[in-house]
Protein backbone atom coordinates (compact mmCIF):
# COMPACT_ATOMS: atom_id res chain seq x y z
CA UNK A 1 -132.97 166.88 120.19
CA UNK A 2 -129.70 168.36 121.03
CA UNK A 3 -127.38 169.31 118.29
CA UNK A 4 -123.65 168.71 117.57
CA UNK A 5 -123.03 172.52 118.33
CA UNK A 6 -125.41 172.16 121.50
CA UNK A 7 -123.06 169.45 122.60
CA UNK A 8 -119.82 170.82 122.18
CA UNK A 9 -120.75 174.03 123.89
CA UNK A 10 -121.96 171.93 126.66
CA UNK A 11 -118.55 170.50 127.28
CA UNK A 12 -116.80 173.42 126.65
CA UNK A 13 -118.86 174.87 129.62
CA UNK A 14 -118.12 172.14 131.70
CA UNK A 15 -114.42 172.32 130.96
CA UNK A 16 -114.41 176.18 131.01
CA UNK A 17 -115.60 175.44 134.96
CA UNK A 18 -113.49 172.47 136.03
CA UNK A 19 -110.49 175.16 134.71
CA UNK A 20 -111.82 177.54 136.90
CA UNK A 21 -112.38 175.02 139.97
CA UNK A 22 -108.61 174.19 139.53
CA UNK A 23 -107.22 177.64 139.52
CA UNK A 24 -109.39 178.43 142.81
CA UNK A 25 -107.90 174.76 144.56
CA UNK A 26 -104.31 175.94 143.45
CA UNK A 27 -105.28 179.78 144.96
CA UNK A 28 -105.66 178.36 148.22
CA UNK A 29 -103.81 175.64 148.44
CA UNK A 30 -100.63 178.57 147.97
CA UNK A 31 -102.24 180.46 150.90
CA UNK A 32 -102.20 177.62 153.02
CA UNK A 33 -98.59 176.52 151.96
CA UNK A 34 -97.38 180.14 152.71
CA UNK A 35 -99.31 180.88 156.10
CA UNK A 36 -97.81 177.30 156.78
CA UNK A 37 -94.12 178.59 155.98
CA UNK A 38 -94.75 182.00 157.55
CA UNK A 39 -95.49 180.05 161.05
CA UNK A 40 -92.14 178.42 160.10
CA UNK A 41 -89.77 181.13 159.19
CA UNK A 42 -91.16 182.76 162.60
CA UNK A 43 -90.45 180.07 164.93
CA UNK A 44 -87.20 179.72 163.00
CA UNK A 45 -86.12 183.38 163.85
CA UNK A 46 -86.77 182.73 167.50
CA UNK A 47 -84.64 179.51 167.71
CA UNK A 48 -80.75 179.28 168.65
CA UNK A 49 -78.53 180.69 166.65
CA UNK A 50 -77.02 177.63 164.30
CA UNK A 51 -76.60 176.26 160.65
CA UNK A 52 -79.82 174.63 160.96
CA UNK A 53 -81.72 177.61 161.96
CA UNK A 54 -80.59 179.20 159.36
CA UNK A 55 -81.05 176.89 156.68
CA UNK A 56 -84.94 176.63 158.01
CA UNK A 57 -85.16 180.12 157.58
CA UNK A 58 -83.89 180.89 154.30
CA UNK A 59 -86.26 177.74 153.08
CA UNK A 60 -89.11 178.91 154.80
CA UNK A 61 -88.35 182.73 153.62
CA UNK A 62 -87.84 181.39 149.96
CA UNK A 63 -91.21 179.26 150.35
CA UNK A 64 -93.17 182.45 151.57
CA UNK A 65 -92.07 184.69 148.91
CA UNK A 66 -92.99 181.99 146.24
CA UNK A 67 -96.52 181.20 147.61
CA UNK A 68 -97.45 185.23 148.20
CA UNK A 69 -96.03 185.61 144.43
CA UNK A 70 -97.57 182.55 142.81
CA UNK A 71 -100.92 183.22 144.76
CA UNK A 72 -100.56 186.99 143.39
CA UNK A 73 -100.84 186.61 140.09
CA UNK A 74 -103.31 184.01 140.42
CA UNK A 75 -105.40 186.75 141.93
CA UNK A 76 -104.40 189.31 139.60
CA UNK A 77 -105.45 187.17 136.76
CA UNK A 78 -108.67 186.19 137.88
CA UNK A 79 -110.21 189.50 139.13
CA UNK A 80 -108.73 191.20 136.21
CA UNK A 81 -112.23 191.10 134.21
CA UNK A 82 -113.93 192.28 137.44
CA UNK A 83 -111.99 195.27 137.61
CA UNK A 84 -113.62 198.64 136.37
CA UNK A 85 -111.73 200.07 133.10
CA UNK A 86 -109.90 203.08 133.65
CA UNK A 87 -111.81 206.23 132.33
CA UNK A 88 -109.79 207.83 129.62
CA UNK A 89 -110.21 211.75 128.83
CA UNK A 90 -111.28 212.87 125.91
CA UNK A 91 -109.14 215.68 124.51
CA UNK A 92 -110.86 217.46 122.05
CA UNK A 93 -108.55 218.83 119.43
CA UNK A 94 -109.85 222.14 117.78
């Protein structure tokens, strides 16, 4: 028979991985929103020179540089654990 503890680790587990499902959806989901407004801002910079073109680009630059810096840290803090620590030196006093 499963226990209370047995059960509550259980559903931490499966909340621990539905977290961890989420932050990977979000991940790419911000790629795909800032490949999409990279593909913008581009075609942007080769239209006419107007107000409208240049409205579309600062949007689609502003959108860009959110989604590479959202999708950054996202990245940063989920590899961070993967990482290797740094080596420290041992001084040796005498």
């Amino acid at each position: 028979m499963a226990t209370k503890q047995q059960h509550s680790d259980a559903a931490a587990v499966t909340a621990q991985r539905q977290a961890i499902a989420r932050v990977r959806r979000n991940f790419w989901l911000l790629v795909a929103a800032t490949i999409l407004a990279v593909g913008v801002l581009s075609q942007a910079l080769r239209g006419p020179n107007n107000p409208a073109t240049a409205a579309i680009v600062a949007l689609s630059g502003l959108a860009a540089i959110a989604g590479i810096t959202l999708a950054g840290r996202i990245l940063t803090v989920t590899t961070a654990g993967r990482r290797r620590p740094a080596r420290r030196r041992l001084i040796r006093r005498r």
